[in-house]
PDB file of N, CA and C in Angstrom:
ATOM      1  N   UNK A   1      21.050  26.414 -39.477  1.00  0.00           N
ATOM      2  CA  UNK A   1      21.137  26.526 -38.034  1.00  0.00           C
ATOM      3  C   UNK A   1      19.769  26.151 -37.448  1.00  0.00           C
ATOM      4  N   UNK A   2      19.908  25.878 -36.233  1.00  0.00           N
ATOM      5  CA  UNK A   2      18.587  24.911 -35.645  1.00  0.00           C
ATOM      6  C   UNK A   2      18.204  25.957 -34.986  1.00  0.00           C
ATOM      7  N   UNK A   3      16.792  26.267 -34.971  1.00  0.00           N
ATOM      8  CA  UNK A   3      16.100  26.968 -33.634  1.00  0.00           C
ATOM      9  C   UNK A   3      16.755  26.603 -32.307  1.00  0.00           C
ATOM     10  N   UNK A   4      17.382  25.502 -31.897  1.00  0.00           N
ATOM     11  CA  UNK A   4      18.123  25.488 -30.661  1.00  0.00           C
ATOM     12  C   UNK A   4      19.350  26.002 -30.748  1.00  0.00           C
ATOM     13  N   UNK A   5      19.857  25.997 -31.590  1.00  0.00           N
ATOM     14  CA  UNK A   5      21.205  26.773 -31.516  1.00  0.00           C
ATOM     15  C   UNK A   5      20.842  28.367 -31.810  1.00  0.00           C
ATOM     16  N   UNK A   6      19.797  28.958 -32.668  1.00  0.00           N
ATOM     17  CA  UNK A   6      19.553  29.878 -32.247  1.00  0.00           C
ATOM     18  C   UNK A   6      19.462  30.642 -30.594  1.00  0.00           C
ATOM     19  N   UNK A   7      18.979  30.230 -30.249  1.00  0.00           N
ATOM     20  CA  UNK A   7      18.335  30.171 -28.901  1.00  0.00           C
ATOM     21  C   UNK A   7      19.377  29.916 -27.561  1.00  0.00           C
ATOM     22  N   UNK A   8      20.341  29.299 -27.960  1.00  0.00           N
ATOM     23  CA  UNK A   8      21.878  29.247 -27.408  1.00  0.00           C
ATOM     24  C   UNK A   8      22.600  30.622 -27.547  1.00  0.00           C
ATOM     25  N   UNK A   9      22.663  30.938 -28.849  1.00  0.00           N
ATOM     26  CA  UNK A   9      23.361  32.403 -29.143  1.00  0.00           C
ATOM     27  C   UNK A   9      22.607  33.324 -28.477  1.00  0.00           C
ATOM     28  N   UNK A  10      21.205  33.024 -28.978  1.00  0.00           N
ATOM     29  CA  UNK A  10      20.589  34.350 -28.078  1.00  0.00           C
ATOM     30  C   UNK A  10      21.029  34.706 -26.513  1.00  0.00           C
ATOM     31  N   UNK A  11      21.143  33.659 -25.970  1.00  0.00           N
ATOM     32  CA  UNK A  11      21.774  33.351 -24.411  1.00  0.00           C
ATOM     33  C   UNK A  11      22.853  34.142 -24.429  1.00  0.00           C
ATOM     34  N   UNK A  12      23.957  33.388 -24.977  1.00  0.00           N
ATOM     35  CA  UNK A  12      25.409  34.191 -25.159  1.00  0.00           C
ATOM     36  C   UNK A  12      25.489  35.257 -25.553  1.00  0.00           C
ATOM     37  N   UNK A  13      24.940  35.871 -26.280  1.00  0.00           N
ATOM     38  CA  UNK A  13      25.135  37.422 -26.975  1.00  0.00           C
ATOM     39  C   UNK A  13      24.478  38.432 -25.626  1.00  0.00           C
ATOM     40  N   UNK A  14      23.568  37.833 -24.927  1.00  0.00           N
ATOM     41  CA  UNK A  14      23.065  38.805 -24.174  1.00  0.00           C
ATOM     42  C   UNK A  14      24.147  38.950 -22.921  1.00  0.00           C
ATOM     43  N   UNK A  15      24.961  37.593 -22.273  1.00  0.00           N
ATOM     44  CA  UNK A  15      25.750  37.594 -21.540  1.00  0.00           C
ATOM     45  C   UNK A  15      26.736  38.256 -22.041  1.00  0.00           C
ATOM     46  N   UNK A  16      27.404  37.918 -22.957  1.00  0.00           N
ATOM     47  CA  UNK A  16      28.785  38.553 -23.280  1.00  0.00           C
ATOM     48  C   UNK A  16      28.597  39.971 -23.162  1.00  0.00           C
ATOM     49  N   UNK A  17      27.397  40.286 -24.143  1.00  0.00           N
ATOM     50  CA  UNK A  17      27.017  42.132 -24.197  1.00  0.00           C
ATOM     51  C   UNK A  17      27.393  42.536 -22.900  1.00  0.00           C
ATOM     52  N   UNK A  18      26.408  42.169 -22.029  1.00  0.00           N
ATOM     53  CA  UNK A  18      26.247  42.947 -20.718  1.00  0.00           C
ATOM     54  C   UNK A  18      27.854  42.925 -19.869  1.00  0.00           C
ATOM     55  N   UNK A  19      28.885  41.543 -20.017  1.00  0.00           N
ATOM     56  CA  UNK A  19      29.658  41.600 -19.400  1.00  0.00           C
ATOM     57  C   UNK A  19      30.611  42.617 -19.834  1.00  0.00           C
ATOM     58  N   UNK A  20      30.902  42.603 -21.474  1.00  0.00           N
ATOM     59  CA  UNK A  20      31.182  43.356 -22.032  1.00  0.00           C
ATOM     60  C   UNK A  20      31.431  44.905 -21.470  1.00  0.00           C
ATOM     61  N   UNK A  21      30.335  45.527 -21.338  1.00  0.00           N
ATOM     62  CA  UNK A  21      30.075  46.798 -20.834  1.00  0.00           C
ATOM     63  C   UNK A  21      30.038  47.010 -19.198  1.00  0.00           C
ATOM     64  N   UNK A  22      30.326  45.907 -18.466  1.00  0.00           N
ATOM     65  CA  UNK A  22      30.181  45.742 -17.167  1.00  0.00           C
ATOM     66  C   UNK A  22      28.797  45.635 -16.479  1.00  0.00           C
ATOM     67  N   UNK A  23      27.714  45.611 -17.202  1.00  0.00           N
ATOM     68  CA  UNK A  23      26.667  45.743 -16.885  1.00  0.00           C
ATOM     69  C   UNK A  23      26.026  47.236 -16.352  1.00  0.00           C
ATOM     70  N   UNK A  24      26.860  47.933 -17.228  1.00  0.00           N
ATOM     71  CA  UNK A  24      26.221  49.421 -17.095  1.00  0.00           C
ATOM     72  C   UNK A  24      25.646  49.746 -18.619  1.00  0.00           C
ATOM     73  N   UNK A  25      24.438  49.803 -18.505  1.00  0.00           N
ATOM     74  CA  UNK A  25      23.917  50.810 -19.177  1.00  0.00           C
ATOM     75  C   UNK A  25      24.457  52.228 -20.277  1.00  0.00           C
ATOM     76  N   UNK A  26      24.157  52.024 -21.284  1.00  0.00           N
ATOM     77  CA  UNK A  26      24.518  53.561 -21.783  1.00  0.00           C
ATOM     78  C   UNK A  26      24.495  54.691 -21.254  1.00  0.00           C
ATOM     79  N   UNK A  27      22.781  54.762 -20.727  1.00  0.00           N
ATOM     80  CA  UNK A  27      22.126  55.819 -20.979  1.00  0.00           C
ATOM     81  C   UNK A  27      22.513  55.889 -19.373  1.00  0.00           C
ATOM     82  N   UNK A  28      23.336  55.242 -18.595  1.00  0.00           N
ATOM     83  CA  UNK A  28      23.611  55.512 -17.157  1.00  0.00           C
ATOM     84  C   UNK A  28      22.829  54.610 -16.337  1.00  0.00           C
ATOM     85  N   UNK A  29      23.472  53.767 -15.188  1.00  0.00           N
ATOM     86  CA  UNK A  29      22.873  53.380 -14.156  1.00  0.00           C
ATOM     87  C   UNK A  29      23.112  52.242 -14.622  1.00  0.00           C
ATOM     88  N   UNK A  30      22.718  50.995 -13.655  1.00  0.00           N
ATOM     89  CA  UNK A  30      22.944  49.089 -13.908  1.00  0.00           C
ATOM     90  C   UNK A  30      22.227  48.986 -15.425  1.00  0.00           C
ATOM     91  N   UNK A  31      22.992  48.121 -16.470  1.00  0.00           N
ATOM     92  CA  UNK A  31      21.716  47.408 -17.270  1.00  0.00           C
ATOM     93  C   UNK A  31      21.503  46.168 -16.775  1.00  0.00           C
ATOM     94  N   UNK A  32      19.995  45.594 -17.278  1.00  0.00           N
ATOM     95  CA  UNK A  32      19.512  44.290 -16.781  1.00  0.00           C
ATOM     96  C   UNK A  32      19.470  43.691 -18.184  1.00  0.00           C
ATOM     97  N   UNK A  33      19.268  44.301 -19.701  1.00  0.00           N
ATOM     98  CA  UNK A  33      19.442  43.398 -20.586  1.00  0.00           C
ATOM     99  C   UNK A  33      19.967  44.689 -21.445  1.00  0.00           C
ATOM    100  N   UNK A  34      19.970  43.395 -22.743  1.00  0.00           N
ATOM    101  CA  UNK A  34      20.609  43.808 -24.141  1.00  0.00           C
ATOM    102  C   UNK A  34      19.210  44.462 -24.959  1.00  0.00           C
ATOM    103  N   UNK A  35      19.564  45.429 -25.708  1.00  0.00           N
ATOM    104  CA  UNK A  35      18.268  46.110 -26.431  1.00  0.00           C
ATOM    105  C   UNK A  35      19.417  45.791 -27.925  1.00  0.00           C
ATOM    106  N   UNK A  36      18.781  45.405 -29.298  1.00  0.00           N
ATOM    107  CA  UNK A  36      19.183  45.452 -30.318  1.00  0.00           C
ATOM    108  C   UNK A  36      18.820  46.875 -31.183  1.00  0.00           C
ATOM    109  N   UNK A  37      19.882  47.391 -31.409  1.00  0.00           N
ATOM    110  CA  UNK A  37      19.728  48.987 -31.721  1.00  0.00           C
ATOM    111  C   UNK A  37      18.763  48.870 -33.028  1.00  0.00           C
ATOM    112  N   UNK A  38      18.983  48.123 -34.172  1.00  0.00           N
ATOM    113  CA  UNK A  38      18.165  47.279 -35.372  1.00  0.00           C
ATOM    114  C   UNK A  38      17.699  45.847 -34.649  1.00  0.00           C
ATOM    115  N   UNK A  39      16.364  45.901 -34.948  1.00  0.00           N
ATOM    116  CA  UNK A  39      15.262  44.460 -34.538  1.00  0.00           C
ATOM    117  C   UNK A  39      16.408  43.420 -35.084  1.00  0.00           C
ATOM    118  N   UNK A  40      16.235  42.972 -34.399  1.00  0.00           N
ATOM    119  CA  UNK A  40      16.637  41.255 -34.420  1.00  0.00           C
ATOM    120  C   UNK A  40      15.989  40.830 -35.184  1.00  0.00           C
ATOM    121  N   UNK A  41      14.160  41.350 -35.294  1.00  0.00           N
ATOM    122  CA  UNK A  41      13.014  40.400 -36.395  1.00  0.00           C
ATOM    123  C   UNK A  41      13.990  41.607 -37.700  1.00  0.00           C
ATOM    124  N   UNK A  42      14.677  42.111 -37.945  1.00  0.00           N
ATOM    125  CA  UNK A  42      14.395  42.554 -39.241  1.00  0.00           C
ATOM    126  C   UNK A  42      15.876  41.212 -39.912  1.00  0.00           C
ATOM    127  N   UNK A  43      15.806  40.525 -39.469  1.00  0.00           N
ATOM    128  CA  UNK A  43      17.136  39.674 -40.029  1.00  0.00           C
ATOM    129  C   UNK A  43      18.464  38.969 -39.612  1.00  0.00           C
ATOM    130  N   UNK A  44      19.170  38.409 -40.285  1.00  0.00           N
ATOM    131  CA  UNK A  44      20.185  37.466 -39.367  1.00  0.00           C
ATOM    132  C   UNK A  44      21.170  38.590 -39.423  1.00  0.00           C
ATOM    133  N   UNK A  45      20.961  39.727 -39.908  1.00  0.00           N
ATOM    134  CA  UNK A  45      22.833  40.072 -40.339  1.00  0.00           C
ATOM    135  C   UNK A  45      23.372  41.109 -38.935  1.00  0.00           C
ATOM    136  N   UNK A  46      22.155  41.668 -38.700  1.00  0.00           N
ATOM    137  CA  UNK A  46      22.144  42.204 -37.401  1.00  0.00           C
ATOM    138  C   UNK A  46      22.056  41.762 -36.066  1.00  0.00           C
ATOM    139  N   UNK A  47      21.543  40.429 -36.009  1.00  0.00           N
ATOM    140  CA  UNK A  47      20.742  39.706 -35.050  1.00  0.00           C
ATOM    141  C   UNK A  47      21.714  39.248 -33.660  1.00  0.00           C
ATOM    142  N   UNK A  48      22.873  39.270 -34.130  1.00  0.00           N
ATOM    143  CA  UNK A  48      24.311  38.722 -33.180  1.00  0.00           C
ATOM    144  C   UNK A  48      25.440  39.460 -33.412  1.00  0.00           C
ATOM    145  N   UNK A  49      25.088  40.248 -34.262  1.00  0.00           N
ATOM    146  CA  UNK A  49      26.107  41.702 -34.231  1.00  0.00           C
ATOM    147  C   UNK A  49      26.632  42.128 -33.011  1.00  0.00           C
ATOM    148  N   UNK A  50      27.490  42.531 -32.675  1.00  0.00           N
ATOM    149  CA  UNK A  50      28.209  42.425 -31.490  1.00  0.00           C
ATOM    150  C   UNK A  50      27.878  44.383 -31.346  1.00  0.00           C
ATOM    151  N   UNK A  51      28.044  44.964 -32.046  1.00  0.00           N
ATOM    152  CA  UNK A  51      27.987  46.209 -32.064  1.00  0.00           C
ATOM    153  C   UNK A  51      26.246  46.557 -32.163  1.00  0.00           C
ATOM    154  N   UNK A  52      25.361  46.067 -32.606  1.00  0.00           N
ATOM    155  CA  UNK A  52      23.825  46.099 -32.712  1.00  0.00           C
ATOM    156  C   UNK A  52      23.631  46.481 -31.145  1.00  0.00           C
ATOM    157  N   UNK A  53      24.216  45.693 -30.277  1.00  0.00           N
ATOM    158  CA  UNK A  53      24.089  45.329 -28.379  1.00  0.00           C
ATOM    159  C   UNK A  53      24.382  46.326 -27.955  1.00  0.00           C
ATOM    160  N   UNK A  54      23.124  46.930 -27.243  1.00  0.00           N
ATOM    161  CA  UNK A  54      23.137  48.255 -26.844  1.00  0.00           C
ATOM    162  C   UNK A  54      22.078  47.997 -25.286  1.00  0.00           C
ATOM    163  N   UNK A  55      23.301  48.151 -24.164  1.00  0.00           N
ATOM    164  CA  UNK A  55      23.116  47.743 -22.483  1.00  0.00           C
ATOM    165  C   UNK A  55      21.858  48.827 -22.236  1.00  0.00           C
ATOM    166  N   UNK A  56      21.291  47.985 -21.532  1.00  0.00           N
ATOM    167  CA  UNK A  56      20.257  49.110 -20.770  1.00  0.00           C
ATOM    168  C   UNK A  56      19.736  48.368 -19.504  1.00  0.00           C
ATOM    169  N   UNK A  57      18.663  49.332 -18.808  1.00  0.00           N
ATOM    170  CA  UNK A  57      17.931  48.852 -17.607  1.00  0.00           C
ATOM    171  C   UNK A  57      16.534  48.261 -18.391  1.00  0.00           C
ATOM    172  N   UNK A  58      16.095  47.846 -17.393  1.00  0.00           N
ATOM    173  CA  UNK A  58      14.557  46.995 -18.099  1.00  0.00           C
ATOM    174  C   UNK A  58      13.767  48.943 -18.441  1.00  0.00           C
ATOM    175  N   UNK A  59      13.221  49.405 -17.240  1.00  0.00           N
ATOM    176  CA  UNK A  59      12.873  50.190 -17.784  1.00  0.00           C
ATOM    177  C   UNK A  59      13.277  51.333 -19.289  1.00  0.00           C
ATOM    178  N   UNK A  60      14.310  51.604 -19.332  1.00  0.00           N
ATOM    179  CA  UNK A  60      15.720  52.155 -20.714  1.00  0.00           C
ATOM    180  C   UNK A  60      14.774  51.037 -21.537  1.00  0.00           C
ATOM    181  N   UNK A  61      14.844  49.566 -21.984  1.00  0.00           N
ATOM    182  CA  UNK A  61      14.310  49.309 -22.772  1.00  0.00           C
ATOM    183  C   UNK A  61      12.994  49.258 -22.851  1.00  0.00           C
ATOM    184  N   UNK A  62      12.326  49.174 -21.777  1.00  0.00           N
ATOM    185  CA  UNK A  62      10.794  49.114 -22.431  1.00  0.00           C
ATOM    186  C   UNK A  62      10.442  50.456 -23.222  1.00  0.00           C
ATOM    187  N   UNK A  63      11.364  51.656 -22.853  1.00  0.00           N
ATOM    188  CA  UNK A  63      10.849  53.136 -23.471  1.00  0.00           C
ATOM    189  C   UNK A  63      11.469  52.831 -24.707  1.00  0.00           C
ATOM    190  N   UNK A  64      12.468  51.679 -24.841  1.00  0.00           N
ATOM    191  CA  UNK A  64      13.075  51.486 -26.237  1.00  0.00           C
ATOM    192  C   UNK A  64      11.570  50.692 -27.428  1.00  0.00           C
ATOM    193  N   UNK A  65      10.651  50.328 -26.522  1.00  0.00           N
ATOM    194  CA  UNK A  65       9.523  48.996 -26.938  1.00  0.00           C
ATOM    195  C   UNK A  65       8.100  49.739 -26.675  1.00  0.00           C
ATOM    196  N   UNK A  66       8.584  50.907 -26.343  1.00  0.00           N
ATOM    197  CA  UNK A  66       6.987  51.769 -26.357  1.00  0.00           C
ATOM    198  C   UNK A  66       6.206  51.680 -27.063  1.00  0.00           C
ATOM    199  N   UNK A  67       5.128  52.643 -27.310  1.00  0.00           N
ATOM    200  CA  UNK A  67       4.126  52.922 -28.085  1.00  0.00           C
ATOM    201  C   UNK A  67       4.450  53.569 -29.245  1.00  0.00           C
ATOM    202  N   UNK A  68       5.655  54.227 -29.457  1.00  0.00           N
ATOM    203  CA  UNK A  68       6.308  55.253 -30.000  1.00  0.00           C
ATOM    204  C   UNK A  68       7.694  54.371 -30.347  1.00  0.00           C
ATOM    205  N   UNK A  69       8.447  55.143 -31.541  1.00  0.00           N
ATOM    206  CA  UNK A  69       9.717  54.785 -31.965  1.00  0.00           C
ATOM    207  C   UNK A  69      10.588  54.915 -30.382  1.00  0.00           C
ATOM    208  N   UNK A  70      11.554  54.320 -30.397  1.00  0.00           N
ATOM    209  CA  UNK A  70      12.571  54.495 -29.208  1.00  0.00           C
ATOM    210  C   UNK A  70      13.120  55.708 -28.439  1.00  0.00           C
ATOM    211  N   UNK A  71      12.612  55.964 -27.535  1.00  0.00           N
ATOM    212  CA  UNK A  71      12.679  57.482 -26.217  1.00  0.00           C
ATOM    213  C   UNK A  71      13.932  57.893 -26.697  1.00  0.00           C
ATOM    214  N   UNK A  72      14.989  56.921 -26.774  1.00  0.00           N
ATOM    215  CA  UNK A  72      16.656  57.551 -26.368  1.00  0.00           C
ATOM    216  C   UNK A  72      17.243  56.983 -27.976  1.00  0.00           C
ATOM    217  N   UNK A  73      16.621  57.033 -28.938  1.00  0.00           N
ATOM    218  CA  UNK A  73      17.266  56.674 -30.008  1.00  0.00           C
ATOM    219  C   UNK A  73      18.505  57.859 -30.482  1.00  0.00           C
ATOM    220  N   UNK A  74      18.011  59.130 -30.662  1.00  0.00           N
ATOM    221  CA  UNK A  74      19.321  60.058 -30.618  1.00  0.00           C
ATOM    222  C   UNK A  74      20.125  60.235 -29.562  1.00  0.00           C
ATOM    223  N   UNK A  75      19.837  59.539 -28.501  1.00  0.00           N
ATOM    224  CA  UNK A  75      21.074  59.466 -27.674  1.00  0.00           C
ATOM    225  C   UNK A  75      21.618  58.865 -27.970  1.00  0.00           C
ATOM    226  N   UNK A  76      21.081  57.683 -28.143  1.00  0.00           N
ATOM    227  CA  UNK A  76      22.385  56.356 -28.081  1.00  0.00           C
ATOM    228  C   UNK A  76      23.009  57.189 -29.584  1.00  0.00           C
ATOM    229  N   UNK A  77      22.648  57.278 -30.213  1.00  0.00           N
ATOM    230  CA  UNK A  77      23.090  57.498 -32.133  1.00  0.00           C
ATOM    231  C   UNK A  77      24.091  58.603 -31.504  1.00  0.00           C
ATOM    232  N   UNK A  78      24.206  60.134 -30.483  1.00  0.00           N
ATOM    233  CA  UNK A  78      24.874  60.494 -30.619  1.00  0.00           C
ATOM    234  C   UNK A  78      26.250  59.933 -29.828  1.00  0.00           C
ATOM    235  N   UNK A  79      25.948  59.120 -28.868  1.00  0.00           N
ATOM    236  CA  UNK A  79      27.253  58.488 -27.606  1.00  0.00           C
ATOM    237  C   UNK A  79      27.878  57.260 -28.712  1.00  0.00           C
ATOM    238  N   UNK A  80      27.134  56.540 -29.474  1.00  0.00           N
ATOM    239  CA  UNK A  80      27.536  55.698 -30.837  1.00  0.00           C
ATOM    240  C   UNK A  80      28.542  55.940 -31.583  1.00  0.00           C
ATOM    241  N   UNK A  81      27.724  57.312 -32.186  1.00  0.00           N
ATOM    242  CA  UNK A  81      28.794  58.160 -33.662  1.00  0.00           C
ATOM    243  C   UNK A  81      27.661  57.630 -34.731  1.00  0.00           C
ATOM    244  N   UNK A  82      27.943  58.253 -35.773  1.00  0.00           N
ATOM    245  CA  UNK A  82      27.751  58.329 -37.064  1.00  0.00           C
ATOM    246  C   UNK A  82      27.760  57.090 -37.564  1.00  0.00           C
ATOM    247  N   UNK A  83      29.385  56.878 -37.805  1.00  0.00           N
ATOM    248  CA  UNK A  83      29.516  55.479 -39.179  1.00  0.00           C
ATOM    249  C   UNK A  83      28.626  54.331 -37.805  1.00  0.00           C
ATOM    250  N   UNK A  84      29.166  54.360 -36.740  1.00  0.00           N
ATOM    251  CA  UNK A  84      27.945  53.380 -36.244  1.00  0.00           C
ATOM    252  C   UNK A  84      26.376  53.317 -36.908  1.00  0.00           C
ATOM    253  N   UNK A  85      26.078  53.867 -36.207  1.00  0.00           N
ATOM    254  CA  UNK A  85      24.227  53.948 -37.127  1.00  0.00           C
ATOM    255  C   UNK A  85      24.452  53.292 -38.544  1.00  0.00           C
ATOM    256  N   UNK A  86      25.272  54.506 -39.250  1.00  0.00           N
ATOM    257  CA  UNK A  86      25.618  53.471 -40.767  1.00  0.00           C
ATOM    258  C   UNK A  86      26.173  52.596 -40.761  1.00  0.00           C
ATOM    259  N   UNK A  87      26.672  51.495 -40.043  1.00  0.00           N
ATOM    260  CA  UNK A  87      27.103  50.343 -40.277  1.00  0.00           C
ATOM    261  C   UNK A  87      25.925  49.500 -40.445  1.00  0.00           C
ATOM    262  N   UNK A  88      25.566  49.848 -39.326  1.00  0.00           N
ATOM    263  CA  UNK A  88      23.899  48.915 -38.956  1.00  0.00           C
ATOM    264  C   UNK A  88      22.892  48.903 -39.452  1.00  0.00           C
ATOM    265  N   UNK A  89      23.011  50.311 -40.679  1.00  0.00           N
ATOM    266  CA  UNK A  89      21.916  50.400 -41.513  1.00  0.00           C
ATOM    267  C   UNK A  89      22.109  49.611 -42.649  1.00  0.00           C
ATOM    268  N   UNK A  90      23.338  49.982 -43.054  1.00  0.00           N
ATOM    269  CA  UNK A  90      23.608  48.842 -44.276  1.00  0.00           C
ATOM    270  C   UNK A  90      23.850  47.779 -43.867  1.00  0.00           C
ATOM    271  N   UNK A  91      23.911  46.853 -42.549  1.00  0.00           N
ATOM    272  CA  UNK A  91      23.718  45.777 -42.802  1.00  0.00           C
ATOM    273  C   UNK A  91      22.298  45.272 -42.900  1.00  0.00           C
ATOM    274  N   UNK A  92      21.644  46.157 -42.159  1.00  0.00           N
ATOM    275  CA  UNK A  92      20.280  45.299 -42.687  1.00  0.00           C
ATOM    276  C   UNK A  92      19.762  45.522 -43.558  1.00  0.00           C
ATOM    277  N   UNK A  93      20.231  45.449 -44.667  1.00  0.00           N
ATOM    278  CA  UNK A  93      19.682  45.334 -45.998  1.00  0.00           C
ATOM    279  C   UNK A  93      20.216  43.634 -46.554  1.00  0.00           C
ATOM    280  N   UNK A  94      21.716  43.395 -46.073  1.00  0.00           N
ATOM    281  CA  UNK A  94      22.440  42.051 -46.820  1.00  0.00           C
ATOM    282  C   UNK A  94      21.109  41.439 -45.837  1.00  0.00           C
ATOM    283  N   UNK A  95      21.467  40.435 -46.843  1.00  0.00           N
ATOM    284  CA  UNK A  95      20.195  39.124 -46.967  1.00  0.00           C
ATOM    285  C   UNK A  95      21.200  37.825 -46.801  1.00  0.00           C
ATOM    286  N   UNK A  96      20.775  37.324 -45.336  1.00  0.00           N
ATOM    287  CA  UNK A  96      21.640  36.182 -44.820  1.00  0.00           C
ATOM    288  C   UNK A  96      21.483  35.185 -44.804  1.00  0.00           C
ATOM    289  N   UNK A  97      21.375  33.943 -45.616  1.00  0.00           N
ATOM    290  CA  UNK A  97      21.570  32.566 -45.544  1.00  0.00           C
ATOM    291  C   UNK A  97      22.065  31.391 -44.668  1.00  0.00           C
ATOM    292  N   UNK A  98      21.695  30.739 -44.248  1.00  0.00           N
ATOM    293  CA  UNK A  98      22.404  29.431 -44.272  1.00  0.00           C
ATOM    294  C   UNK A  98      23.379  30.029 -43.327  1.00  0.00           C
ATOM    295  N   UNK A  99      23.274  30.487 -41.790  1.00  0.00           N
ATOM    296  CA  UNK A  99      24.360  31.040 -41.446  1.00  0.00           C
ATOM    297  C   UNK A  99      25.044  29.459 -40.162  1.00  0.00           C
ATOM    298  N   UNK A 100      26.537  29.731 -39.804  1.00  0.00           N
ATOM    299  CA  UNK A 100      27.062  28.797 -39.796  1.00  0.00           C
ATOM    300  C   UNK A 100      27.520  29.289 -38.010  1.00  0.00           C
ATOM    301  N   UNK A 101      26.543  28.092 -36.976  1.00  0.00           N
ATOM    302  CA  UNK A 101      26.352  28.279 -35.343  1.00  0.00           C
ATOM    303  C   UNK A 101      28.257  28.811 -35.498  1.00  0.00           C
ATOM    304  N   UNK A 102      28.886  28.052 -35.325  1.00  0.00           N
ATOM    305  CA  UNK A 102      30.346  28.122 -34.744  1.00  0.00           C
ATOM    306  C   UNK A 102      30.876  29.635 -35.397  1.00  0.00           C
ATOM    307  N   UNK A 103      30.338  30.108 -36.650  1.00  0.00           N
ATOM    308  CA  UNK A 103      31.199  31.689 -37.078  1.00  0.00           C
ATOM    309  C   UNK A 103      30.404  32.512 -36.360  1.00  0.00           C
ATOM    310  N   UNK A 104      29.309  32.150 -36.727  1.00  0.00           N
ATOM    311  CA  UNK A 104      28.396  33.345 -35.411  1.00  0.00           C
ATOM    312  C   UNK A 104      28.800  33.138 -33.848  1.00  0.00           C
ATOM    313  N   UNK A 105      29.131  32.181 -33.018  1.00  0.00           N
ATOM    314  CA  UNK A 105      29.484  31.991 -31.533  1.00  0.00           C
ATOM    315  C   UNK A 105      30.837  32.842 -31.389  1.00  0.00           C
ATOM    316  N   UNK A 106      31.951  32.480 -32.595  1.00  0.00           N
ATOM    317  CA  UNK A 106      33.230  33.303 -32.289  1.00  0.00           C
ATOM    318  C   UNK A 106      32.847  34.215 -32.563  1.00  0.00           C
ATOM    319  N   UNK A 107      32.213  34.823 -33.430  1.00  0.00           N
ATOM    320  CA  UNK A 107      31.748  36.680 -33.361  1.00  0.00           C
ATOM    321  C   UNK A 107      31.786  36.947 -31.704  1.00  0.00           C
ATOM    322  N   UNK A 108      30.526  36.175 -31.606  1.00  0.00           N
ATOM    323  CA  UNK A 108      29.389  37.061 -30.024  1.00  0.00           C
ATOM    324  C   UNK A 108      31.090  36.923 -28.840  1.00  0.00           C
ATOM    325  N   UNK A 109      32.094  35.420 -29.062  1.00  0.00           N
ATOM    326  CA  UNK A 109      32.913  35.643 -28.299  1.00  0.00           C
ATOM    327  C   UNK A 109      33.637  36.430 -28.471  1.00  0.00           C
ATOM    328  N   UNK A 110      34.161  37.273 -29.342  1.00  0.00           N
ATOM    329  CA  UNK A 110      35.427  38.643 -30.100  1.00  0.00           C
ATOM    330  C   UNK A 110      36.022  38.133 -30.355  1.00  0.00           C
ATOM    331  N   UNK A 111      36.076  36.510 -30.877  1.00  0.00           N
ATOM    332  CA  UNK A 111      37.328  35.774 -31.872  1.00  0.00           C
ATOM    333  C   UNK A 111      37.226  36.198 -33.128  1.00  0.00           C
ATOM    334  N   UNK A 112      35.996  36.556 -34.326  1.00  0.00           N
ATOM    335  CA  UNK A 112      36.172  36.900 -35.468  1.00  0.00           C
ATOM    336  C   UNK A 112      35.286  38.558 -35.251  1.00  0.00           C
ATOM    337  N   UNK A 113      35.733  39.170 -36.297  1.00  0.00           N
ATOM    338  CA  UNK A 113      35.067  40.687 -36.436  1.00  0.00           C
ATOM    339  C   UNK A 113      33.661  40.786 -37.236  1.00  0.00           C
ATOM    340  N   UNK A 114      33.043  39.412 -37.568  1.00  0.00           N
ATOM    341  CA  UNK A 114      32.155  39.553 -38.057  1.00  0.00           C
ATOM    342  C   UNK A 114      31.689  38.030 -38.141  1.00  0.00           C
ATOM    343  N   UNK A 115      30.407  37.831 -38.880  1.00  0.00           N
ATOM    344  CA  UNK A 115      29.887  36.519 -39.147  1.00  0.00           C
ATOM    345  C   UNK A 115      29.729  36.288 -40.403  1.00  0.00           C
ATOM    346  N   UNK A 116      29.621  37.460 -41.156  1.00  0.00           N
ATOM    347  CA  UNK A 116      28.500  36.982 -42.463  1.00  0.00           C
ATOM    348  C   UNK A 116      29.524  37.431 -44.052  1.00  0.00           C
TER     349      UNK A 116
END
């Protein structure tokens, strides 16, 4: 996959997210972007995960990008659930290759349940 088609998805995943949720926020009130519950830098397997996309306001994420681990991390984990968190933990461990623009785009659109 090309850094430009990266960079395409990144686009789409943040739109769909937010439309997704109506553009409300978890933690309450408008969101203005997508916060990735697992870094995006820790890998591809999480990176366009449709479930990783967690709505917030700019401020909601910058306390997510603090100085400190994330303000509202046991919130979101408890409004989430459980096997959530563990989904997302074990995926970032698989180690992703060679991933393929068009299976990742139908993910971010809800045509397939996964990419990898």
């Amino acid at each position: 996959m090309t850094k430009q088609e990266e960079k395409i998805l990144d686009k789409l995943y943040q739109i769909t997210i937010l439309s997704k949720y109506g553009f409300n926020s978890i933690l309450g009130g408008k969101a203005d972007c997508v916060h990735h519950y697992k870094a995006k830098a820790g890998g591809y397997a999480n990176r366009w995960y449709v479930p990783n996309g967690i709505c917030l306001s700019v401020k909601q994420h910058n306390d997510c990008h603090g100085r400190w681990a994330c303000k509202y991390e046991d919130t979101i984990k408890a409004i989430k659930g459980k096997q959530w968190a563990e989904d997302l933990e074990r995926r970032r461990f698989k180690i992703v290759k060679n991933l393929d623009y068009k299976k990742v785009r139908e993910h971010i659109l809800g045509l397939t349940e996964d990419y990898i």
